[in-house]
PDB file of N, CA and C in Angstrom:
ATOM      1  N   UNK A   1      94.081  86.108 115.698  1.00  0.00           N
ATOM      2  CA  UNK A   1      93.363  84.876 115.486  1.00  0.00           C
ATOM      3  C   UNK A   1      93.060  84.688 113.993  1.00  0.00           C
ATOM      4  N   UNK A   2      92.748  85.813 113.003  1.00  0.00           N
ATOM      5  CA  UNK A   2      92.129  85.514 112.340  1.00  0.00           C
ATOM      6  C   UNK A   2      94.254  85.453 111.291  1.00  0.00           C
ATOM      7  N   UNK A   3      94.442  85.795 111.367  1.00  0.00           N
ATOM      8  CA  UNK A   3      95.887  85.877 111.204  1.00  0.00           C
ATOM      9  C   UNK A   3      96.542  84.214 110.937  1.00  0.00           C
ATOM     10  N   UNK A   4      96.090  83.776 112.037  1.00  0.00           N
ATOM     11  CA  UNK A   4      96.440  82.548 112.456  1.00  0.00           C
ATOM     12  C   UNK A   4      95.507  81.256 111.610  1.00  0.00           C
ATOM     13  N   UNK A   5      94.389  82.209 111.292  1.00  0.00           N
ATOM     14  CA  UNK A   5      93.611  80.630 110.963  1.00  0.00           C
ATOM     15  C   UNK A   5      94.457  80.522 109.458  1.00  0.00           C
ATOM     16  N   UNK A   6      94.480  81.659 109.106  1.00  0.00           N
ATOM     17  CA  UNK A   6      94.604  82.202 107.813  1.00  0.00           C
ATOM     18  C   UNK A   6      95.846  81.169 107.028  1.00  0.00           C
ATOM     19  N   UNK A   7      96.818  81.004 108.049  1.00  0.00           N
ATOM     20  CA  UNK A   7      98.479  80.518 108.177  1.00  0.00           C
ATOM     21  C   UNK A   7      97.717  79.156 107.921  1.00  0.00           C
ATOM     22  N   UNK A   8      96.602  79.010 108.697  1.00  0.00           N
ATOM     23  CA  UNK A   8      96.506  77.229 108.833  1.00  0.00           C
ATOM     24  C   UNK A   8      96.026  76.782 107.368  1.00  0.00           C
ATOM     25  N   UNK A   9      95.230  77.731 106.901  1.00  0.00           N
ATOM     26  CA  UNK A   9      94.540  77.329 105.424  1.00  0.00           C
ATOM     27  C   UNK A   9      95.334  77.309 104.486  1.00  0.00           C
ATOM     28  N   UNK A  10      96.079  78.357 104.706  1.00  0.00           N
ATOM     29  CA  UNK A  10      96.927  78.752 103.424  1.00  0.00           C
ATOM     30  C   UNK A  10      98.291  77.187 103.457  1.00  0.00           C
ATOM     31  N   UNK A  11      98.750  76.862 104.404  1.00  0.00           N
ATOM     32  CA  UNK A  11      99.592  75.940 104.499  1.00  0.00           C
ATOM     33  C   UNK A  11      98.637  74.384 104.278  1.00  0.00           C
ATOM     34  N   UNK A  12      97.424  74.597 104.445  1.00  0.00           N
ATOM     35  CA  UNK A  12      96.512  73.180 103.770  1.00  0.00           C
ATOM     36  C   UNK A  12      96.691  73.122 102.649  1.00  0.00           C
ATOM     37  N   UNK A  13      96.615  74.175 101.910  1.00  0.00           N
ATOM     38  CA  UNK A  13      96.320  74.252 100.268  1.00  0.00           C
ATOM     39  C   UNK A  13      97.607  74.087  99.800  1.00  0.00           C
ATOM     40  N   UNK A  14      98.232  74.600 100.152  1.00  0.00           N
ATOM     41  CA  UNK A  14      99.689  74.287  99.792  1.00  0.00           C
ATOM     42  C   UNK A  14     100.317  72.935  99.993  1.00  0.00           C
ATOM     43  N   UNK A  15      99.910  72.103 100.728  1.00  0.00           N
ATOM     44  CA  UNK A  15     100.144  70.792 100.864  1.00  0.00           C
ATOM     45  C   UNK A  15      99.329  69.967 100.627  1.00  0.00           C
ATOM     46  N   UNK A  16      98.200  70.777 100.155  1.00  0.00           N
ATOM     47  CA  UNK A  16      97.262  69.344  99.010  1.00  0.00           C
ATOM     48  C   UNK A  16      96.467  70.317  97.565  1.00  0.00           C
ATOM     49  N   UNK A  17      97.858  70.837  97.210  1.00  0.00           N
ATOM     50  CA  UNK A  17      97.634  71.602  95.873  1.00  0.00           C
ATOM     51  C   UNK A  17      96.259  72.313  95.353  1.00  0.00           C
ATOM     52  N   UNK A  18      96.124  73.108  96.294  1.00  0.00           N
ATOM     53  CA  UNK A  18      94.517  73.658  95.819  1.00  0.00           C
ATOM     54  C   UNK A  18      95.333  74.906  94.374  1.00  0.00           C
ATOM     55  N   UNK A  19      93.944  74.537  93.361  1.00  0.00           N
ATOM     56  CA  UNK A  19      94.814  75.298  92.357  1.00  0.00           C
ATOM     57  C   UNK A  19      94.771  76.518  92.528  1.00  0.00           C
ATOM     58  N   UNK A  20      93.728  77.595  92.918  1.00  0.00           N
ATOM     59  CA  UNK A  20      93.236  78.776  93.560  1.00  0.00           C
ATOM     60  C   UNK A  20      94.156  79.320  94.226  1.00  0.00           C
ATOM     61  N   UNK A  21      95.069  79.061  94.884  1.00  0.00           N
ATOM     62  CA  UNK A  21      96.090  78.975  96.059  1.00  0.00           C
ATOM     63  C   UNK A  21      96.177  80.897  96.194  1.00  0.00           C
ATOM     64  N   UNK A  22      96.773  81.315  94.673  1.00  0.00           N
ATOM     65  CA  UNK A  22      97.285  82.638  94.823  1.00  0.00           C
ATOM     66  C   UNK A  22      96.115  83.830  95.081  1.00  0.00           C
ATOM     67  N   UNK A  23      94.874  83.478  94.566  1.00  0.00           N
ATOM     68  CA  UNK A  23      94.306  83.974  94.505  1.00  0.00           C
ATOM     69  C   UNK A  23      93.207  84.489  96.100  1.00  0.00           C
ATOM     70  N   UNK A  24      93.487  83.025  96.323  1.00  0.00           N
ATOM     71  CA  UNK A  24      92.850  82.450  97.416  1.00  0.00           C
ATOM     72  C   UNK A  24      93.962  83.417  98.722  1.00  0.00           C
ATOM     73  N   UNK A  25      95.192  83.320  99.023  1.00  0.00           N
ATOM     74  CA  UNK A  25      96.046  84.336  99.576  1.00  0.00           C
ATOM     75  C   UNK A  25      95.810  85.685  99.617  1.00  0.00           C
ATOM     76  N   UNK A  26      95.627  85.873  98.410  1.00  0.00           N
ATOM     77  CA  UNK A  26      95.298  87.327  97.803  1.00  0.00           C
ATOM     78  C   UNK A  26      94.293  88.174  98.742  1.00  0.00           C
ATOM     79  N   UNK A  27      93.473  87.222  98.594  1.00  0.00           N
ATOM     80  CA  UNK A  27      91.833  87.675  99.513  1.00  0.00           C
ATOM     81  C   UNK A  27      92.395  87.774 101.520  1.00  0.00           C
ATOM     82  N   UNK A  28      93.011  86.691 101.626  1.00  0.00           N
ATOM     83  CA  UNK A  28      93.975  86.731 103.094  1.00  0.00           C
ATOM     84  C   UNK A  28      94.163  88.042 103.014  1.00  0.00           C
ATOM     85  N   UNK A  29      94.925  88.635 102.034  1.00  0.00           N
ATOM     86  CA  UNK A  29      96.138  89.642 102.604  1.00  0.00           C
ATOM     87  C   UNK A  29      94.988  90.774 102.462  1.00  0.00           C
ATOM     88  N   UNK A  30      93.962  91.048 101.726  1.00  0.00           N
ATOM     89  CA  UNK A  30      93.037  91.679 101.683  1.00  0.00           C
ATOM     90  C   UNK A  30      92.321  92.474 103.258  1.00  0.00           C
ATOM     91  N   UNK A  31      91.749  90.936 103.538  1.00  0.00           N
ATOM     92  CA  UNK A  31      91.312  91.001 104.582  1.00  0.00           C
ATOM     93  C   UNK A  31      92.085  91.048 106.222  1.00  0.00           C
ATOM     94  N   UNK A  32      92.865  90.772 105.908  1.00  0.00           N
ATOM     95  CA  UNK A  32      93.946  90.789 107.174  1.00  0.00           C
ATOM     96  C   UNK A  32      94.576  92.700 107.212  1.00  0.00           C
ATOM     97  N   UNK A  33      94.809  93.393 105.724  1.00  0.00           N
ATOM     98  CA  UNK A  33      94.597  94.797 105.816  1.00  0.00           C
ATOM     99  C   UNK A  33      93.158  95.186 106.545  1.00  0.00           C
ATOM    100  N   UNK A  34      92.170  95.093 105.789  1.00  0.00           N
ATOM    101  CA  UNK A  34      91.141  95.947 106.471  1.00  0.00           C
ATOM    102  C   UNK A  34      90.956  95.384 108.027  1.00  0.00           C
ATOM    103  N   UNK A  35      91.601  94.278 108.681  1.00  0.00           N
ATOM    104  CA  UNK A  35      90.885  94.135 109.647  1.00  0.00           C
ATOM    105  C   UNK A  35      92.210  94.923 110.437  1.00  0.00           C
ATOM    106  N   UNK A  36      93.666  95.104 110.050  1.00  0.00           N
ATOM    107  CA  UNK A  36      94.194  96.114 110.802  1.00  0.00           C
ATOM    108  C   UNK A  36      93.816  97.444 110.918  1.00  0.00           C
ATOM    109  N   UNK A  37      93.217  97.751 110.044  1.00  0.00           N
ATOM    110  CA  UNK A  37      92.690  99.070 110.076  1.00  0.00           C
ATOM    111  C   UNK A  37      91.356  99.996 110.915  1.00  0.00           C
ATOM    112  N   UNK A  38      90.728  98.054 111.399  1.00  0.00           N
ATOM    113  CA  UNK A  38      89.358  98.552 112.100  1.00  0.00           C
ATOM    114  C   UNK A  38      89.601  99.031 113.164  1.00  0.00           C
ATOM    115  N   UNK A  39      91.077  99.119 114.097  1.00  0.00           N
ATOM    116  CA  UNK A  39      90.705 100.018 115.079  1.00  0.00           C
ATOM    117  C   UNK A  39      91.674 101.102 115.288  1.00  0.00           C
ATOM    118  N   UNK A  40      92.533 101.093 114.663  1.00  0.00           N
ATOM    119  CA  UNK A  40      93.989 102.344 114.774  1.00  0.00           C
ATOM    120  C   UNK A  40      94.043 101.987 116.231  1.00  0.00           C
ATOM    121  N   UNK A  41      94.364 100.851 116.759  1.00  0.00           N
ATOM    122  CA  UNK A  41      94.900 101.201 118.277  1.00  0.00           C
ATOM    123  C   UNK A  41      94.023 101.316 119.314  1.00  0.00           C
ATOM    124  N   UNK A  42      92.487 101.809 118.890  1.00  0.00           N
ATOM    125  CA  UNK A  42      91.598 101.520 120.042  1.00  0.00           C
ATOM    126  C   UNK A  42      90.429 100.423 119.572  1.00  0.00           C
ATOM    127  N   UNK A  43      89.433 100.830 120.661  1.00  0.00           N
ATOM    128  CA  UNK A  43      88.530  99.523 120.221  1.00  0.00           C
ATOM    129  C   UNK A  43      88.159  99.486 119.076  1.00  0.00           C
ATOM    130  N   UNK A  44      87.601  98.487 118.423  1.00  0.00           N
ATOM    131  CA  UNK A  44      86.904  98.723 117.415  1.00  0.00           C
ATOM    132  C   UNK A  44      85.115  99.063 117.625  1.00  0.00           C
ATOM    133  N   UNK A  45      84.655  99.859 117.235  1.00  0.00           N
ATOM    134  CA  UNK A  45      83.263 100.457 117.110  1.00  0.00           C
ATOM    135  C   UNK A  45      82.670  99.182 116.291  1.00  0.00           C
ATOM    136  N   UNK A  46      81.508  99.103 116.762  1.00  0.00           N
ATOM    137  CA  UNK A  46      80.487  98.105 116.131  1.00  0.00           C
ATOM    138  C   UNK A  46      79.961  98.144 114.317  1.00  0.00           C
ATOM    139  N   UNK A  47      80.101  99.100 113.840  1.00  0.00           N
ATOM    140  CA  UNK A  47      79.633 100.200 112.869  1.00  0.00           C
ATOM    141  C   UNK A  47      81.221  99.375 112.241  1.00  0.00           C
ATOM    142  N   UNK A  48      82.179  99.771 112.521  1.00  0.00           N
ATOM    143  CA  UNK A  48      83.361  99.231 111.920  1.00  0.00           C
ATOM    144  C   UNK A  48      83.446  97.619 111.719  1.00  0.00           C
ATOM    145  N   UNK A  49      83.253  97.091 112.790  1.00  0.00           N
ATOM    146  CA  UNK A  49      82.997  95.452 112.670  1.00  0.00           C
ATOM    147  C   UNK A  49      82.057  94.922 111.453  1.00  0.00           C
ATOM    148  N   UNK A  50      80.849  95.960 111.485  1.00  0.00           N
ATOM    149  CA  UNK A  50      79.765  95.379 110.596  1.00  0.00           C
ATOM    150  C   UNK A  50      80.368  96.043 108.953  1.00  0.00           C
ATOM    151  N   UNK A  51      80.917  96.686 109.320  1.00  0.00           N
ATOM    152  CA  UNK A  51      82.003  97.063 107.305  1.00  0.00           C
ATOM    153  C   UNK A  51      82.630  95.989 107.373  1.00  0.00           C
ATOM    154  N   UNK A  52      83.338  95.871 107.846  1.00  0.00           N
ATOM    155  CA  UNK A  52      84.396  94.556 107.911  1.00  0.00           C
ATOM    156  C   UNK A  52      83.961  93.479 107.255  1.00  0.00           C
ATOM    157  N   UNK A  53      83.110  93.382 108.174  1.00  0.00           N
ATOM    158  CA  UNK A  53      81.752  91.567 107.456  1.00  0.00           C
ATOM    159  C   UNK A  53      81.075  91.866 106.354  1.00  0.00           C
ATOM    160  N   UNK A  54      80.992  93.130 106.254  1.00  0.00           N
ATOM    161  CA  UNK A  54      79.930  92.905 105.129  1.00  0.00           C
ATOM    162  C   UNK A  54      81.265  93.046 103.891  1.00  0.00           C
ATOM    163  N   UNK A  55      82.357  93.278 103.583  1.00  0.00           N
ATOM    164  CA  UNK A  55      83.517  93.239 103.012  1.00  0.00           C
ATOM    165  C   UNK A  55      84.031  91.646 102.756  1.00  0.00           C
ATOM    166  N   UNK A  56      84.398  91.201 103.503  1.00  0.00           N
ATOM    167  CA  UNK A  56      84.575  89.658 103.922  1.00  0.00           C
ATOM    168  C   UNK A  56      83.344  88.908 103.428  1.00  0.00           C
ATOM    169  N   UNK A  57      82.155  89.206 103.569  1.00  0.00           N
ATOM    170  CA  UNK A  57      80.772  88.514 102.849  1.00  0.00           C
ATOM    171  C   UNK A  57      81.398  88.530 101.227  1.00  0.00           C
ATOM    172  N   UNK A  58      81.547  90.046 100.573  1.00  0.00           N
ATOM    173  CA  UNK A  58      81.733  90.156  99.292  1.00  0.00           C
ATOM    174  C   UNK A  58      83.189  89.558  98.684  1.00  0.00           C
ATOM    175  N   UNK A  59      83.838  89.794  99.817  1.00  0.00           N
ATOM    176  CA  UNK A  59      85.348  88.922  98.858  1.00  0.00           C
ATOM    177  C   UNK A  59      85.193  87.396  98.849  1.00  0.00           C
ATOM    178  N   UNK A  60      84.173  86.842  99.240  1.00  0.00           N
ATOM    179  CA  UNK A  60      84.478  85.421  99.370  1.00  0.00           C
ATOM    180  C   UNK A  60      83.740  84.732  98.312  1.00  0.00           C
ATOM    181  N   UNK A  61      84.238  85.153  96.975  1.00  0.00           N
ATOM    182  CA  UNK A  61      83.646  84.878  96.024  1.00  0.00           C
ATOM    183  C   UNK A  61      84.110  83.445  95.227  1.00  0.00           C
ATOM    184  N   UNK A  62      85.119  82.640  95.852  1.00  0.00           N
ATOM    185  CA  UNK A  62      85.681  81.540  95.708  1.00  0.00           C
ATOM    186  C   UNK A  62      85.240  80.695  96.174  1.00  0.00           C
ATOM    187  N   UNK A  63      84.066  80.410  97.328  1.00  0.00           N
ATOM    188  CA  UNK A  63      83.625  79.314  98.252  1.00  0.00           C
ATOM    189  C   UNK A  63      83.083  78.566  97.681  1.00  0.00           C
ATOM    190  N   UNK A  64      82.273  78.233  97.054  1.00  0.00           N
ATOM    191  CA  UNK A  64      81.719  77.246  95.759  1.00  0.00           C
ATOM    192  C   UNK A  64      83.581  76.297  95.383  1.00  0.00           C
ATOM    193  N   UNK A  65      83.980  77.038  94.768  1.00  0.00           N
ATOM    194  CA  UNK A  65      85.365  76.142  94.546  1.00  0.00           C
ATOM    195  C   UNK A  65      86.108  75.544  95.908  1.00  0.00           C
ATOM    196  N   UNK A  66      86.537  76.648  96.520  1.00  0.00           N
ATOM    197  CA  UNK A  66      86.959  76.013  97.645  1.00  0.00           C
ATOM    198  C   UNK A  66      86.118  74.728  98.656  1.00  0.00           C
ATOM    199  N   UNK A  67      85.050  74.948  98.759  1.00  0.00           N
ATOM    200  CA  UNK A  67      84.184  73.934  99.136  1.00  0.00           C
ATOM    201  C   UNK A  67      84.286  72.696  98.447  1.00  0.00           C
ATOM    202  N   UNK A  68      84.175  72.726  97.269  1.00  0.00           N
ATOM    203  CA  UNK A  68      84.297  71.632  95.690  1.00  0.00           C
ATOM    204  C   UNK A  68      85.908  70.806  96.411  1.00  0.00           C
ATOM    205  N   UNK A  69      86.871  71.803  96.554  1.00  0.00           N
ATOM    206  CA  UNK A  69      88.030  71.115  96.542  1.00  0.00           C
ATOM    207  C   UNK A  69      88.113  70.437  98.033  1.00  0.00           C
ATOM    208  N   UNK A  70      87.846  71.031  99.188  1.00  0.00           N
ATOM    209  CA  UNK A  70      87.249  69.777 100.531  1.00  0.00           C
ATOM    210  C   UNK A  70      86.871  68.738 100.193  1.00  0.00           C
ATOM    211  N   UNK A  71      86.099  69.191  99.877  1.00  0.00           N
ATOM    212  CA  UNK A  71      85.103  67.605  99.795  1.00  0.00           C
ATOM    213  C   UNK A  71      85.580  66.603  98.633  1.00  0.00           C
ATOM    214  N   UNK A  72      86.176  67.038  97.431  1.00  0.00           N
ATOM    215  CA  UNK A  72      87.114  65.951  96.774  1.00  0.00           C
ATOM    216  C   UNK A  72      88.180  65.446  97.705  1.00  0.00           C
ATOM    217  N   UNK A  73      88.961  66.202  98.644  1.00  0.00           N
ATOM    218  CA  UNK A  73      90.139  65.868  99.273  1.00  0.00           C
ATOM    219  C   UNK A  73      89.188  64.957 100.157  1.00  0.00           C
ATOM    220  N   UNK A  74      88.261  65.167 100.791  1.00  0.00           N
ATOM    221  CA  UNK A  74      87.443  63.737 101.664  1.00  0.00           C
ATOM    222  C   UNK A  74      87.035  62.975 101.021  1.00  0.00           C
ATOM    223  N   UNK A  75      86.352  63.131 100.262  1.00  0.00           N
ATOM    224  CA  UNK A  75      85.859  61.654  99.114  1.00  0.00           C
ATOM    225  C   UNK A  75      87.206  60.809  98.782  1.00  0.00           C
ATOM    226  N   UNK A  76      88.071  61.920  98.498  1.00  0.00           N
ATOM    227  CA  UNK A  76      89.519  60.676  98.229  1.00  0.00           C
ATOM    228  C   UNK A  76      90.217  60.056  99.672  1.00  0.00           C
ATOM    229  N   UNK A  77      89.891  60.449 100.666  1.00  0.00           N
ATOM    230  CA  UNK A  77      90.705  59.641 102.050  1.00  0.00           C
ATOM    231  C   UNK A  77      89.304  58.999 102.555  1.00  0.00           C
ATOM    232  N   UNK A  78      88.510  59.118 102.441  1.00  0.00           N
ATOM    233  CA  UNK A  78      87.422  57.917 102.618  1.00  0.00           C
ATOM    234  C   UNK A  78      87.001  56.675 101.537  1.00  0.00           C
ATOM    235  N   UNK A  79      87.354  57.123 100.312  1.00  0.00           N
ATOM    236  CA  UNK A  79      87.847  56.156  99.548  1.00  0.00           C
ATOM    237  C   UNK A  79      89.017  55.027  99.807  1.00  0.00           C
ATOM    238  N   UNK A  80      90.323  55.546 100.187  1.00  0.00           N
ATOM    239  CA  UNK A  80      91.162  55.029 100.364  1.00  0.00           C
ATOM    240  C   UNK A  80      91.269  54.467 101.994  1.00  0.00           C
ATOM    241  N   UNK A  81      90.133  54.602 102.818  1.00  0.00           N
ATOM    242  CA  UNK A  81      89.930  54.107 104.215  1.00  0.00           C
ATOM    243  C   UNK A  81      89.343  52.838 104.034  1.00  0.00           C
ATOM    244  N   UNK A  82      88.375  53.136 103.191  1.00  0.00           N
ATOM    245  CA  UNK A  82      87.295  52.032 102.373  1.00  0.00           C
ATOM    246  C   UNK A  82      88.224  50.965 102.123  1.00  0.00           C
ATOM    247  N   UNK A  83      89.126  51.345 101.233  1.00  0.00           N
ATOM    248  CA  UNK A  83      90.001  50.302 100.371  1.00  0.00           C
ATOM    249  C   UNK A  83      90.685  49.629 101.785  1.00  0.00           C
ATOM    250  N   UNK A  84      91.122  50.121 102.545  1.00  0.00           N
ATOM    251  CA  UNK A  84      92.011  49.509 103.152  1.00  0.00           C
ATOM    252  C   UNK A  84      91.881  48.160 104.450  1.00  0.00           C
TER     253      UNK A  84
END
């Protein structure tokens, strides 16, 4: 799932030029390692889940920008809804 959302973002940005893009991937491939790693094959332990997040809390040091660039991409198609 998280694999998947990942595909969906990364192919947004790429089709409405977020400039961050590589960096922004970077952190994907980051986190898509440690989250293979949380269970070697069995469940994952709770104790492991909560490393995980608290990892994912600290890499997401781009959200201020990434947020910035949403909300320009909506201000500009509600602009142009406006206009029309």
């Amino acid at each position: 799932m998280l694999s998947s959302h990942f595909r969906f973002e990364e192919d947004f940005m790429a089709a409405h030029g977020y400039p961050k893009m590589a960096e922004h991937k970077a952190a994907h491939e980051k986190l898509l390692g440690q989250a293979r790693k949380l269970n070697g094959g069995r469940a994952a332990q709770p104790d492991a889940i909560r490393r995980f997040w608290r990892g994912v809390e600290s890499d997401l040091n781009d959200d201020a920008d990434y947020l910035a660039y949403l909300n320009d991409i909506h201000a500009e198609l509600t602009a142009r809804l406006r206009s029309e």
